[in-house]
PDB file of N, CA and C in Angstrom:
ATOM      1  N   UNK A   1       0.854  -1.175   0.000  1.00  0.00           N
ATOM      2  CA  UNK A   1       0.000   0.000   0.000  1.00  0.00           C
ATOM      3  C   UNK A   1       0.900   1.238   0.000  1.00  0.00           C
ATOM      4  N   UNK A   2       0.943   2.146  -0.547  1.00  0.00           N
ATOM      5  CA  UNK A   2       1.429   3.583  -0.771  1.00  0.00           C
ATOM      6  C   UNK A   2       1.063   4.361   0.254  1.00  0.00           C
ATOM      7  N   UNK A   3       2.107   5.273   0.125  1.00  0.00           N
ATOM      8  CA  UNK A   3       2.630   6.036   1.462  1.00  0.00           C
ATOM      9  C   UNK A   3       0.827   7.194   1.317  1.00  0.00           C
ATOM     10  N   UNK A   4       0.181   7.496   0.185  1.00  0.00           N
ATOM     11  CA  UNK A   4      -0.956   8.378  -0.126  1.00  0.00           C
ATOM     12  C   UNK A   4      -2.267   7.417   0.658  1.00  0.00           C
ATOM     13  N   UNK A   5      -2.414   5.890   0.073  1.00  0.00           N
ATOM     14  CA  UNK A   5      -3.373   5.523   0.436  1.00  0.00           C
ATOM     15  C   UNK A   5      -3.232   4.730   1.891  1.00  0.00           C
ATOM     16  N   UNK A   6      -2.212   4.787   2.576  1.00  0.00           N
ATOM     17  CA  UNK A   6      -2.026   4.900   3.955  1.00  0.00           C
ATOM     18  C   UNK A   6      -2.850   6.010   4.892  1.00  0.00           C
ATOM     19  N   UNK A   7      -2.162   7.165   4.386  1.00  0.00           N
ATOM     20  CA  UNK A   7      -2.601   7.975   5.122  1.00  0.00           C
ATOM     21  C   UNK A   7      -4.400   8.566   4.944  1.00  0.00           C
ATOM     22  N   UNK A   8      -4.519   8.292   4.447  1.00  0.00           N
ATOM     23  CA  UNK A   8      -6.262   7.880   3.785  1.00  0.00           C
ATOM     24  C   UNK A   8      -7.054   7.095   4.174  1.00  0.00           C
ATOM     25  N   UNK A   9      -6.683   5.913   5.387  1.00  0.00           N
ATOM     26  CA  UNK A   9      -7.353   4.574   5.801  1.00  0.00           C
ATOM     27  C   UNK A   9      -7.158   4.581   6.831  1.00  0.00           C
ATOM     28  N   UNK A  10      -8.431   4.220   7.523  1.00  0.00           N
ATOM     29  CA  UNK A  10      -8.949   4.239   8.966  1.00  0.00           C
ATOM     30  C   UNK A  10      -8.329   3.045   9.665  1.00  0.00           C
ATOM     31  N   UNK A  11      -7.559   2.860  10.863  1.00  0.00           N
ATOM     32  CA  UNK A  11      -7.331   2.096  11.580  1.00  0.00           C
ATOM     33  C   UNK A  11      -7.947   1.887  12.822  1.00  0.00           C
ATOM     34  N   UNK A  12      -7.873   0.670  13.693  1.00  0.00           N
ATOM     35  CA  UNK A  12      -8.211   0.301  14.628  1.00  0.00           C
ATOM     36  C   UNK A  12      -7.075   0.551  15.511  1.00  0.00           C
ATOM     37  N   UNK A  13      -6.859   1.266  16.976  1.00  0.00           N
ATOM     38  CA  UNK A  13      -6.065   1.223  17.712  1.00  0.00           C
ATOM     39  C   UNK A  13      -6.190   1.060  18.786  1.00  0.00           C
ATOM     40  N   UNK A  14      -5.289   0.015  19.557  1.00  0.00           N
ATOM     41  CA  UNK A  14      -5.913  -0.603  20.964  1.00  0.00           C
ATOM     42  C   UNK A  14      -4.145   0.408  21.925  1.00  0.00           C
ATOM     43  N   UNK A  15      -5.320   1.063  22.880  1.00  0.00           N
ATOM     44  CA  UNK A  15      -4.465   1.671  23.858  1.00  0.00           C
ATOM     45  C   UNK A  15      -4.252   0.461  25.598  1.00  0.00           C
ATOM     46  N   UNK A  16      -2.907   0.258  25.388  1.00  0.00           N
ATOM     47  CA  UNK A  16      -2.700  -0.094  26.623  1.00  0.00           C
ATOM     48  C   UNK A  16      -1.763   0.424  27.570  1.00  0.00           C
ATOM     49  N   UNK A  17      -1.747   0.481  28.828  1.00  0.00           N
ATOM     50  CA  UNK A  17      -0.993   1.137  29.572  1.00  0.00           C
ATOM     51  C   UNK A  17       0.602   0.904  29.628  1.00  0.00           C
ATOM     52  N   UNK A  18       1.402  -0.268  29.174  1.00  0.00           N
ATOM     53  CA  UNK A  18       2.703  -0.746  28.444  1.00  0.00           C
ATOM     54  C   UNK A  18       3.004  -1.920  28.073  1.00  0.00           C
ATOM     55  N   UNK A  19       3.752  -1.654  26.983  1.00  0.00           N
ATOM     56  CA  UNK A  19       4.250  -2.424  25.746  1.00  0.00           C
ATOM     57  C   UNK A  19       3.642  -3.898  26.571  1.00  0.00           C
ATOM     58  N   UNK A  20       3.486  -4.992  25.501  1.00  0.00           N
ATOM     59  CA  UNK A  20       2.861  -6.030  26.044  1.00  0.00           C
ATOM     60  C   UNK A  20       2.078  -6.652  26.920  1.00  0.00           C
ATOM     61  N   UNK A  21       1.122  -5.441  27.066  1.00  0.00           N
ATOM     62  CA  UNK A  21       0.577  -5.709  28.760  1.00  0.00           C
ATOM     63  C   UNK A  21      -1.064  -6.468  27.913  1.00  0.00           C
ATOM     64  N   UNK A  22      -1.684  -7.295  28.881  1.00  0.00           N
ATOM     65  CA  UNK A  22      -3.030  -7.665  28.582  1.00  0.00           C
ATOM     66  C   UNK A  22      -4.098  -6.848  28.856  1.00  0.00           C
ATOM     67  N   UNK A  23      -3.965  -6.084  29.437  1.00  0.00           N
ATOM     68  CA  UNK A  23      -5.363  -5.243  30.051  1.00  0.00           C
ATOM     69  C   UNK A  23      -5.115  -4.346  28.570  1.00  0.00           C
ATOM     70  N   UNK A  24      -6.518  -3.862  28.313  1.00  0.00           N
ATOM     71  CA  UNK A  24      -6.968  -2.916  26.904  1.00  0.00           C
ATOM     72  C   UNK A  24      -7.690  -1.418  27.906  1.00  0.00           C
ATOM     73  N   UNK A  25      -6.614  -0.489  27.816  1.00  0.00           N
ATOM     74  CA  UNK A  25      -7.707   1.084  28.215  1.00  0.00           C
ATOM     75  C   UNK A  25      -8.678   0.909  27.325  1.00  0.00           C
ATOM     76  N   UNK A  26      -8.498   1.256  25.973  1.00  0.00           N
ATOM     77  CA  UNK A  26      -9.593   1.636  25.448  1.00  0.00           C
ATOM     78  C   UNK A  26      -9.282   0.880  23.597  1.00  0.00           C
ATOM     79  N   UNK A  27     -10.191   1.166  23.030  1.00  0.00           N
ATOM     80  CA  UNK A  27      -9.662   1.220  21.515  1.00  0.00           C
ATOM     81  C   UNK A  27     -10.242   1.771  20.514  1.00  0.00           C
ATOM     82  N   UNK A  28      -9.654   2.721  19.885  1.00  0.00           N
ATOM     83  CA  UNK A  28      -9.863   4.254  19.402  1.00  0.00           C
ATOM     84  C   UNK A  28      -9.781   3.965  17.554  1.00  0.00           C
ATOM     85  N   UNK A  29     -10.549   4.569  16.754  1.00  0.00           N
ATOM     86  CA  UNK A  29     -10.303   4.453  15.902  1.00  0.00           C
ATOM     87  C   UNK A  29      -9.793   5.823  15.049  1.00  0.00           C
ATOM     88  N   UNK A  30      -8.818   5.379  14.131  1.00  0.00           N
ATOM     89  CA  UNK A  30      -7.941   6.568  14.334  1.00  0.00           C
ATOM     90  C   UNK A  30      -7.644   6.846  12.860  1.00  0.00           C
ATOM     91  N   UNK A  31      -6.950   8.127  12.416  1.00  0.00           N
ATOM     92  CA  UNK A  31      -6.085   8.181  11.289  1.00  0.00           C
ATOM     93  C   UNK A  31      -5.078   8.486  11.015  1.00  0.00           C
ATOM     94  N   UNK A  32      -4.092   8.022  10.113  1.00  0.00           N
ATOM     95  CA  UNK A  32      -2.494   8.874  10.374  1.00  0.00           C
ATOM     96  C   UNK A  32      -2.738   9.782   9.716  1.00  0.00           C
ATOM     97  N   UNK A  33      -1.994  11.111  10.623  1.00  0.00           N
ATOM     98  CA  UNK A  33      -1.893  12.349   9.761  1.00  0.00           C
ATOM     99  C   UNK A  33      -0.444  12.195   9.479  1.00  0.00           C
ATOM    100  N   UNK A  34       0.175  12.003   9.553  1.00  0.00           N
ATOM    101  CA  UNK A  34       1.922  12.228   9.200  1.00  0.00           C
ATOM    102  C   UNK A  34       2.881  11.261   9.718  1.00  0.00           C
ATOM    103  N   UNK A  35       4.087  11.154   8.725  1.00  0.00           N
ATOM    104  CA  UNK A  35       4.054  10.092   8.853  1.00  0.00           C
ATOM    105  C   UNK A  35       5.991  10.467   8.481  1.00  0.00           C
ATOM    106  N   UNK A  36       7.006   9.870   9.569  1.00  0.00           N
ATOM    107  CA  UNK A  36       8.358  10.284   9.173  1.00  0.00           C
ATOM    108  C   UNK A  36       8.656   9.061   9.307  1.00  0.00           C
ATOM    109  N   UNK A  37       9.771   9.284   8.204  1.00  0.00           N
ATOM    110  CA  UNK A  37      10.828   7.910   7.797  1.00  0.00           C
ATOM    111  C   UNK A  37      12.302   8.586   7.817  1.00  0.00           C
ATOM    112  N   UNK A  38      13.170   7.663   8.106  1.00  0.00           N
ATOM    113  CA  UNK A  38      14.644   7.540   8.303  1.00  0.00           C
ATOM    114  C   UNK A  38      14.560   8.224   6.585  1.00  0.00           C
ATOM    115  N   UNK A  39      15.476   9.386   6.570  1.00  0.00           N
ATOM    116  CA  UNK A  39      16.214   9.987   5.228  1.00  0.00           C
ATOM    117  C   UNK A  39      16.669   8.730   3.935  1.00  0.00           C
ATOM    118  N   UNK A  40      17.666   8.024   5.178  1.00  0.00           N
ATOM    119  CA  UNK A  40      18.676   7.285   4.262  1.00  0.00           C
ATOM    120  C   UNK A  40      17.631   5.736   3.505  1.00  0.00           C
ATOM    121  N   UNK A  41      17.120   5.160   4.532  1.00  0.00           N
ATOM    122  CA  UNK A  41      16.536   3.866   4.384  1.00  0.00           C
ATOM    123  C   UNK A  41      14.932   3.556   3.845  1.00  0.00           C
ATOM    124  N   UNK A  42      14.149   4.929   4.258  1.00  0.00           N
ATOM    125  CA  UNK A  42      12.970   4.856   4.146  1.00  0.00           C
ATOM    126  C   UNK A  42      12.080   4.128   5.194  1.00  0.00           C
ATOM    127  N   UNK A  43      13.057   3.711   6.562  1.00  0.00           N
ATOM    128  CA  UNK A  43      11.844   3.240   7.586  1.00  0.00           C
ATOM    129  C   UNK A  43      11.434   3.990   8.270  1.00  0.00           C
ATOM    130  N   UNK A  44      10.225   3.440   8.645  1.00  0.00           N
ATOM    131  CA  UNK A  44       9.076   4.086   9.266  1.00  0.00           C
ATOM    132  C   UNK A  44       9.969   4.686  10.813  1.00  0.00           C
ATOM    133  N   UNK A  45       9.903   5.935  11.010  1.00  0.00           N
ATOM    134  CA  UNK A  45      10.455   6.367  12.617  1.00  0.00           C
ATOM    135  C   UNK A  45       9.285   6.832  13.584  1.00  0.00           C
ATOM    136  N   UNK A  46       8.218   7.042  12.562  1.00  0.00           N
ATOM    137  CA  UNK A  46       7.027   7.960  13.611  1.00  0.00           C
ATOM    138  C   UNK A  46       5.833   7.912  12.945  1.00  0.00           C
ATOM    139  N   UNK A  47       5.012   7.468  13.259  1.00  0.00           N
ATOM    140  CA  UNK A  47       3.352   7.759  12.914  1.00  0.00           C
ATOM    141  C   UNK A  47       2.765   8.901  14.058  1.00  0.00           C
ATOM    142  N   UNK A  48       2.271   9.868  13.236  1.00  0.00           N
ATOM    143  CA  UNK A  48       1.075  10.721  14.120  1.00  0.00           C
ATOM    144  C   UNK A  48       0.068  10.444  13.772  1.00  0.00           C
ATOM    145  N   UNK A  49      -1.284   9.898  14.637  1.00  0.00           N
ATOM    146  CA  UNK A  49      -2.472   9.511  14.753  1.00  0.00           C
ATOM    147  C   UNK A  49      -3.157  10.813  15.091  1.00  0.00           C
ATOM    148  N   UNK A  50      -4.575  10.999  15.060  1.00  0.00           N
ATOM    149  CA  UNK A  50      -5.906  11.815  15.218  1.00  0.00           C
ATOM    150  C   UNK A  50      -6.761  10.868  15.229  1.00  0.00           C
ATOM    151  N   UNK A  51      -7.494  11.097  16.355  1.00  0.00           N
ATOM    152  CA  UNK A  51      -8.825  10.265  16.532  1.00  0.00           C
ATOM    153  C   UNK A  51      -9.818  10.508  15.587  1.00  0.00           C
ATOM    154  N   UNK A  52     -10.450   9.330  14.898  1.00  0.00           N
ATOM    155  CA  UNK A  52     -11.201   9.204  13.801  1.00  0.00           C
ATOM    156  C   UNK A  52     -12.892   8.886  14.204  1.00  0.00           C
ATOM    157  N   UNK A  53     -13.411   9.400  15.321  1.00  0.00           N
ATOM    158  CA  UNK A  53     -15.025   9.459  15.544  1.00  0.00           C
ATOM    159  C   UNK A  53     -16.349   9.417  14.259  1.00  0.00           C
ATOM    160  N   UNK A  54     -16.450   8.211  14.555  1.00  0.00           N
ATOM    161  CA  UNK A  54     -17.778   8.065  13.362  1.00  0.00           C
ATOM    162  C   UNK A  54     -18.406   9.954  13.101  1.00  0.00           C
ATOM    163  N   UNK A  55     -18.594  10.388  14.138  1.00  0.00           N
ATOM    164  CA  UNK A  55     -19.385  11.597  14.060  1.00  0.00           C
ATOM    165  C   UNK A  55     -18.445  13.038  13.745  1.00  0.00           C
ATOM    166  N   UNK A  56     -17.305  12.650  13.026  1.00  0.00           N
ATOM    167  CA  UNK A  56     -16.593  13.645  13.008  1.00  0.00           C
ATOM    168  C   UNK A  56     -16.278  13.870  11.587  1.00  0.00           C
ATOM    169  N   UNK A  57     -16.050  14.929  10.831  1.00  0.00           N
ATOM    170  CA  UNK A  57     -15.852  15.400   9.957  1.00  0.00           C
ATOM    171  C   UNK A  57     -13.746  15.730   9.358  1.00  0.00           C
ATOM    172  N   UNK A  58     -13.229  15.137   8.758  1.00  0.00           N
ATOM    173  CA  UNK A  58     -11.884  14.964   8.991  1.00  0.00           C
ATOM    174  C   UNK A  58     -11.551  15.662   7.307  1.00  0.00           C
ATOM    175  N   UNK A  59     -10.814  16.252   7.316  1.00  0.00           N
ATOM    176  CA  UNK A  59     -10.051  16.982   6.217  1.00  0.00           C
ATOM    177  C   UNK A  59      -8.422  15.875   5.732  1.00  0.00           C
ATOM    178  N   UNK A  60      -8.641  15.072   4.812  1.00  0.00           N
ATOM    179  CA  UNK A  60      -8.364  13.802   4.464  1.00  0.00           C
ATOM    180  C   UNK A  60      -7.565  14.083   3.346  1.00  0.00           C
ATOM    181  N   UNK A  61      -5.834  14.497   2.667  1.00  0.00           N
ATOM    182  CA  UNK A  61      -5.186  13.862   2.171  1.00  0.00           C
ATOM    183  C   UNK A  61      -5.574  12.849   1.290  1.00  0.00           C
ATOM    184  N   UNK A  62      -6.855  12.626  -0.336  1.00  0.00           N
ATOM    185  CA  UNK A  62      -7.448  11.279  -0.821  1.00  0.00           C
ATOM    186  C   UNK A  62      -6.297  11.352  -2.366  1.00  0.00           C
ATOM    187  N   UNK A  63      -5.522   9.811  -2.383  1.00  0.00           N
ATOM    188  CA  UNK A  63      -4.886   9.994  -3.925  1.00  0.00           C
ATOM    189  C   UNK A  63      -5.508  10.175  -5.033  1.00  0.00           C
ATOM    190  N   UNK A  64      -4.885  10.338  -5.843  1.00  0.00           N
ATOM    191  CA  UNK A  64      -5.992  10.186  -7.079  1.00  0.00           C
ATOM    192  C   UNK A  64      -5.422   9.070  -7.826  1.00  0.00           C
ATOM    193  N   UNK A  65      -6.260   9.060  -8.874  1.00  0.00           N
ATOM    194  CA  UNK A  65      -5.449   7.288  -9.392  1.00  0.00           C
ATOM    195  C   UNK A  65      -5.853   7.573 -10.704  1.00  0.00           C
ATOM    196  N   UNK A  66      -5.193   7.576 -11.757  1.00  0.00           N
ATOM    197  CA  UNK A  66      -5.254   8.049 -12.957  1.00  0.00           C
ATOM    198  C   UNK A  66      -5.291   7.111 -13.841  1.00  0.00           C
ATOM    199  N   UNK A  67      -6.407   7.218 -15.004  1.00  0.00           N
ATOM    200  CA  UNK A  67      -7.251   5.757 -15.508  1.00  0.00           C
ATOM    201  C   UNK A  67      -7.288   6.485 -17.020  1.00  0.00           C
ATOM    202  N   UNK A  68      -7.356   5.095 -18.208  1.00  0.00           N
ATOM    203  CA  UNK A  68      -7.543   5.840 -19.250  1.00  0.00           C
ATOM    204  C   UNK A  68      -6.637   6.482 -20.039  1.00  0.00           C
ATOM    205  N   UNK A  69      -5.090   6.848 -19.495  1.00  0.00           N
ATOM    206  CA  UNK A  69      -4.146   7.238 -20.675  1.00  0.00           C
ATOM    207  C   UNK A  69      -3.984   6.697 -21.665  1.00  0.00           C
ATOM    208  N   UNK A  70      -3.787   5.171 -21.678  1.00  0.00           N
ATOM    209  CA  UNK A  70      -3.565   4.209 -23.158  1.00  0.00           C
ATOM    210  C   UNK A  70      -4.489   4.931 -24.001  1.00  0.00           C
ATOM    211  N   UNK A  71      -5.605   4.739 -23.733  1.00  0.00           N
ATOM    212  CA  UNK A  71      -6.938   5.470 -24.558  1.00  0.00           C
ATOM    213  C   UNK A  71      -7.227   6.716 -24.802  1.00  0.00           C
ATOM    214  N   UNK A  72      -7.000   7.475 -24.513  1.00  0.00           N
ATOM    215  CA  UNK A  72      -7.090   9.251 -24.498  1.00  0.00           C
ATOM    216  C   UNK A  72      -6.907   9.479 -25.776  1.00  0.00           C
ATOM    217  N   UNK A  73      -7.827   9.719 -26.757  1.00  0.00           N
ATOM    218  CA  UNK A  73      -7.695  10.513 -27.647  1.00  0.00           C
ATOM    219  C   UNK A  73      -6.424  11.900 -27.916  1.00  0.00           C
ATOM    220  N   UNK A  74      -6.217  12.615 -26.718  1.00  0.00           N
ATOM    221  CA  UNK A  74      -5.578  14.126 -26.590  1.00  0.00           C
ATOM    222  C   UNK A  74      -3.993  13.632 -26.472  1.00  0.00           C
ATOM    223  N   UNK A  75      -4.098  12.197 -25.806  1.00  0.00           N
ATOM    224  CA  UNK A  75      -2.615  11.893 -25.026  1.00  0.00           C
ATOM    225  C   UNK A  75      -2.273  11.206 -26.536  1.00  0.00           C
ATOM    226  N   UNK A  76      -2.893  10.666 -27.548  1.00  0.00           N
ATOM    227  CA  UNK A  76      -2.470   9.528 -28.328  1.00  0.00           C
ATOM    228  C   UNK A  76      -1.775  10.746 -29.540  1.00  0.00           C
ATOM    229  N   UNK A  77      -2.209  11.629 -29.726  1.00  0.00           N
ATOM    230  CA  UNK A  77      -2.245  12.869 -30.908  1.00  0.00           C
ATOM    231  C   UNK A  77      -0.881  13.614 -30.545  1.00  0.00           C
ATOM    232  N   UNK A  78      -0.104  13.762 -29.231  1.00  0.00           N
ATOM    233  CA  UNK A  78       1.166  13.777 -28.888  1.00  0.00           C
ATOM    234  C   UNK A  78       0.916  15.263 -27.755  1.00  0.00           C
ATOM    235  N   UNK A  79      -0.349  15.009 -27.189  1.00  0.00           N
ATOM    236  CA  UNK A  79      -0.544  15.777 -25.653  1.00  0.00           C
ATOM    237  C   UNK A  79       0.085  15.095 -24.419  1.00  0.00           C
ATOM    238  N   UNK A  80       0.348  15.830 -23.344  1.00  0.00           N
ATOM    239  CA  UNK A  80       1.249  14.984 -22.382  1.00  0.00           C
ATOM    240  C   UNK A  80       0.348  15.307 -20.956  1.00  0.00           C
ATOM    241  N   UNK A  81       0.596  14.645 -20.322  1.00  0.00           N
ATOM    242  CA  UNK A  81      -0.389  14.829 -19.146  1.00  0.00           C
ATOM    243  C   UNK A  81       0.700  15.642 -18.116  1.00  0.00           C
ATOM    244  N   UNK A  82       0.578  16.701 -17.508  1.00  0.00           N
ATOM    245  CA  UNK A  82       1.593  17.233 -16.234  1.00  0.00           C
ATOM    246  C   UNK A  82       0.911  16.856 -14.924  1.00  0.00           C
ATOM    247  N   UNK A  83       0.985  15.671 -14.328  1.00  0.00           N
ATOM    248  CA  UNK A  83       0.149  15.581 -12.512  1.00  0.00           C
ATOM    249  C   UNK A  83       1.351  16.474 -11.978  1.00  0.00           C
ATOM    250  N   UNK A  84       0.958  17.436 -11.009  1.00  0.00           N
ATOM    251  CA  UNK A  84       1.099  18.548 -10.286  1.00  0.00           C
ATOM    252  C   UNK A  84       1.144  18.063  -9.149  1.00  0.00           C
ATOM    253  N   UNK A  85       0.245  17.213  -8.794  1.00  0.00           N
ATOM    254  CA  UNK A  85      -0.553  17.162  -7.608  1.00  0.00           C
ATOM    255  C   UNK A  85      -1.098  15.588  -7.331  1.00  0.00           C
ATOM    256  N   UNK A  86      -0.786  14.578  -6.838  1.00  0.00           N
ATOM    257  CA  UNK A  86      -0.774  13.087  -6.486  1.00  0.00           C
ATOM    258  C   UNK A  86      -2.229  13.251  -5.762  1.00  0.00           C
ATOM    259  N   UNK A  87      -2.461  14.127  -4.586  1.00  0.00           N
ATOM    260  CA  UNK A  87      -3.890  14.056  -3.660  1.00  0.00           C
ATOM    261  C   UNK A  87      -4.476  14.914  -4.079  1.00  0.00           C
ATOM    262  N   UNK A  88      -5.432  14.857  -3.311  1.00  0.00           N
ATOM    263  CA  UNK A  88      -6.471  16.422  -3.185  1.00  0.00           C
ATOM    264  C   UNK A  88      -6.917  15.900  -1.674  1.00  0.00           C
ATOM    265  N   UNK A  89      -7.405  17.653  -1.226  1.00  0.00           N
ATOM    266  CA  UNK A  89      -8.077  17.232   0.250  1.00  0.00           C
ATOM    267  C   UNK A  89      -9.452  17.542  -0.123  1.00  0.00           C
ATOM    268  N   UNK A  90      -9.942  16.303   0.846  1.00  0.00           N
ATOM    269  CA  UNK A  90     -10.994  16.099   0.673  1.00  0.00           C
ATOM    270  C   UNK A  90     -12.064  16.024   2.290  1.00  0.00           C
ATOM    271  N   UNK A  91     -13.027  17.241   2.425  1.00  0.00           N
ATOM    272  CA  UNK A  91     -13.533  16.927   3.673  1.00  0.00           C
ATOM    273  C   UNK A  91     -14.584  15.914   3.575  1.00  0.00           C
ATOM    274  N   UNK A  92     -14.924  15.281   4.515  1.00  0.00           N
ATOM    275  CA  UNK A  92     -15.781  14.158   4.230  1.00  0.00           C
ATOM    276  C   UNK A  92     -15.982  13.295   6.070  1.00  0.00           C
ATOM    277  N   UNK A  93     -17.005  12.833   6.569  1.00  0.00           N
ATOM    278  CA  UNK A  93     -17.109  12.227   7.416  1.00  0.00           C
ATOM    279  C   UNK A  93     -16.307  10.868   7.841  1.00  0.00           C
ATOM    280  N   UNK A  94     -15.923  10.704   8.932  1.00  0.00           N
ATOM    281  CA  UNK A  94     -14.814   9.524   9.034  1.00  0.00           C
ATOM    282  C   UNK A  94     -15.453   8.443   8.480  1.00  0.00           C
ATOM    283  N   UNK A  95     -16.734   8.073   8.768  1.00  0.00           N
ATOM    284  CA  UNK A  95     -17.438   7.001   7.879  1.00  0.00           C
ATOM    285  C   UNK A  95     -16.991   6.641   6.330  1.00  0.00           C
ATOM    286  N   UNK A  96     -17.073   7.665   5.623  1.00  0.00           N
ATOM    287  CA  UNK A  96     -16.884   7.599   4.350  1.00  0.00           C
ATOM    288  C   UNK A  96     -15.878   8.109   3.949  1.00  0.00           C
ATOM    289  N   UNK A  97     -14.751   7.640   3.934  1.00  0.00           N
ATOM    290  CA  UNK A  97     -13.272   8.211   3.434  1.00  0.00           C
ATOM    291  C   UNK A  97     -13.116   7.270   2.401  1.00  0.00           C
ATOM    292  N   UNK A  98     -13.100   8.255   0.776  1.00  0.00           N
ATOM    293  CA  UNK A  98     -12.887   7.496  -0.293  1.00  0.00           C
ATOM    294  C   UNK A  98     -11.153   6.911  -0.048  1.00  0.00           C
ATOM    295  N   UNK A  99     -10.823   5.373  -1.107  1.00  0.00           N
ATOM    296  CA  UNK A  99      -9.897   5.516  -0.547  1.00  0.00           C
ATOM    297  C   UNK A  99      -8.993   5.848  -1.714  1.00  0.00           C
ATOM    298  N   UNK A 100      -9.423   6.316  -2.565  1.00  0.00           N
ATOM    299  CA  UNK A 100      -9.093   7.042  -3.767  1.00  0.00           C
ATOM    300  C   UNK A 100      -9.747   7.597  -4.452  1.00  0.00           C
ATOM    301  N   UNK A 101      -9.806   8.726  -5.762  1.00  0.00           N
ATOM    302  CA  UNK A 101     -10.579   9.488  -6.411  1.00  0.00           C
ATOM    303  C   UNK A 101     -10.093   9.313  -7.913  1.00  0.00           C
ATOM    304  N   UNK A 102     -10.949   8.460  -8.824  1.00  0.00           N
ATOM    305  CA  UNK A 102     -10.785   8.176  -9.896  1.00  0.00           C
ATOM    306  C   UNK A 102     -10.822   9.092 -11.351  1.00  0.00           C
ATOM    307  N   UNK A 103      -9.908   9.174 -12.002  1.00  0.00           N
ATOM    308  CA  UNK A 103      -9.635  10.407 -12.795  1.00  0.00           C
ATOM    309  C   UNK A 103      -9.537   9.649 -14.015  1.00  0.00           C
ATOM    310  N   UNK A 104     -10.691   9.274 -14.771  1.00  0.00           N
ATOM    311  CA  UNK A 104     -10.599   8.970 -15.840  1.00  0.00           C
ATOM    312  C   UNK A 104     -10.091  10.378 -17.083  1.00  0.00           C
ATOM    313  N   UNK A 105      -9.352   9.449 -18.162  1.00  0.00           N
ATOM    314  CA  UNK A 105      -8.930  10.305 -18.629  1.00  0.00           C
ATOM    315  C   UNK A 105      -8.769   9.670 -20.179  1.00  0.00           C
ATOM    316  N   UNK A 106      -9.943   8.565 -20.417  1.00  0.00           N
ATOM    317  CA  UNK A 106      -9.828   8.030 -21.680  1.00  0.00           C
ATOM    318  C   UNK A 106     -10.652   8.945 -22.818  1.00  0.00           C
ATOM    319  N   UNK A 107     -11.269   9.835 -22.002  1.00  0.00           N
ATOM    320  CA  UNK A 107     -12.206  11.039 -22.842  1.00  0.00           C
ATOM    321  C   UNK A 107     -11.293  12.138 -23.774  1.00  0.00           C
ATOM    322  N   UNK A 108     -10.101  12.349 -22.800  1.00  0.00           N
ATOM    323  CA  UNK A 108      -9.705  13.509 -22.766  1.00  0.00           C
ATOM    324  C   UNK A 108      -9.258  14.322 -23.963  1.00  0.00           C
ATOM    325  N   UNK A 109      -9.188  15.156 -24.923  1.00  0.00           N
ATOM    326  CA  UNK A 109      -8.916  15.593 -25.805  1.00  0.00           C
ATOM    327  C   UNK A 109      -7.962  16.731 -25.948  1.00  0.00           C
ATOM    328  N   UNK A 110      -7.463  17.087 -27.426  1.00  0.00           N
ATOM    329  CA  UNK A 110      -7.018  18.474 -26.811  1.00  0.00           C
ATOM    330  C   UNK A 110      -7.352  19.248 -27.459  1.00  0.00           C
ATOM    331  N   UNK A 111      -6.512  20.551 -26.404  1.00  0.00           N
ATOM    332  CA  UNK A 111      -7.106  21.949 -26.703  1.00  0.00           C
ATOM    333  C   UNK A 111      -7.673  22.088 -27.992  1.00  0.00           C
ATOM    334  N   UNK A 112      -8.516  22.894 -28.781  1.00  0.00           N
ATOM    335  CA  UNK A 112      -8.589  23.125 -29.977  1.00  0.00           C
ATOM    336  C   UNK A 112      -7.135  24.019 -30.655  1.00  0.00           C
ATOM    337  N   UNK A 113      -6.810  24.811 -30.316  1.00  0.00           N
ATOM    338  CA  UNK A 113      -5.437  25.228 -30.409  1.00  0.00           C
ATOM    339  C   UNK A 113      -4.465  24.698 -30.255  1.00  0.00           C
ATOM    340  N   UNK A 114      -4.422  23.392 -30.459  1.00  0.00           N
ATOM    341  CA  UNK A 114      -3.239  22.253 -30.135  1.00  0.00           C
ATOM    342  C   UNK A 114      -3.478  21.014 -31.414  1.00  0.00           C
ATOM    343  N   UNK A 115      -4.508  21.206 -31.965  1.00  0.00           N
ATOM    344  CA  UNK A 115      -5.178  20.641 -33.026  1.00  0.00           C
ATOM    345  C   UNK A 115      -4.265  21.007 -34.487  1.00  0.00           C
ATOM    346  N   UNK A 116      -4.490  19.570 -34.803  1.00  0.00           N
ATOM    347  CA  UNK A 116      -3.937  19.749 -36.392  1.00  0.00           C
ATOM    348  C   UNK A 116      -4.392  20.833 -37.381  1.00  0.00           C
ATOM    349  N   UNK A 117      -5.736  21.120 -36.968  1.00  0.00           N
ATOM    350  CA  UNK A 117      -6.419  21.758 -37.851  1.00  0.00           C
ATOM    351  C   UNK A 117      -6.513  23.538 -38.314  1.00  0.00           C
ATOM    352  N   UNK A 118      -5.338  23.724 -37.429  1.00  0.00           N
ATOM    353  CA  UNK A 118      -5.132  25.272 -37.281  1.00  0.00           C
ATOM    354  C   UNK A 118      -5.972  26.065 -36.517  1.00  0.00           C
ATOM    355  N   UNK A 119      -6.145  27.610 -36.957  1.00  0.00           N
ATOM    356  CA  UNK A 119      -6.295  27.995 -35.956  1.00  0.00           C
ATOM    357  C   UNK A 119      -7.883  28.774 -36.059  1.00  0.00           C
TER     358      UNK A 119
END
């Protein structure tokens, strides 16, 4: 799973009072907001969590996932696609956190000013 649709997916988290203990305080359902890795290696050094309440409204980091280039009319004619931008935020209730946002792009055409056909 990708470091985008990580941070996008609701976990289960069981709080206990220390490392290996049997008794459960509580268990919270949660989301990572941020997330640091070692420079050199890429391992995980730190997760930051926010409590994820059915009844709460969360401003969500969602990837996008890009569908349809083979096919694109605009891309096949010698248009190029520039992604800028991997997410978008998206507010939305903890219930329903897409876990991606689908960007078809087999429609896509181009500009009329980019057209063979002049101007």
């Amino acid at each position: 799973m990708g470091r985008s649709f990580f941070l996008s997916s609701l976990f289960d988290m069981e709080v206990r009072p220390e490392f290996q203990s049997d008794e459960l305080i509580e268990k919270v359902r949660v989301l990572p907001r941020k997330l640091h890795l070692h420079a050199g290696t890429d391992a995980v050094l730190n997760i930051t969590f926010i409590r994820a309440p059915s009844s709460a409204l969360l401003k969500v980091d969602v990837p996008l996932v890009f569908r349809g280039d083979d096919v694109s009319p605009g891309l096949k004619k010698g248009s190029y696609l520039n992604i800028i931008k991997r997410t978008v935020k998206f507010l939305c209730p903890a219930d329903v956190i897409p876990p991606y946002i689908d960007v078809d792009l087999s429609e896509l055409g181009c500009r009329p000013e980019d057209s063979d056909g002049g101007p």
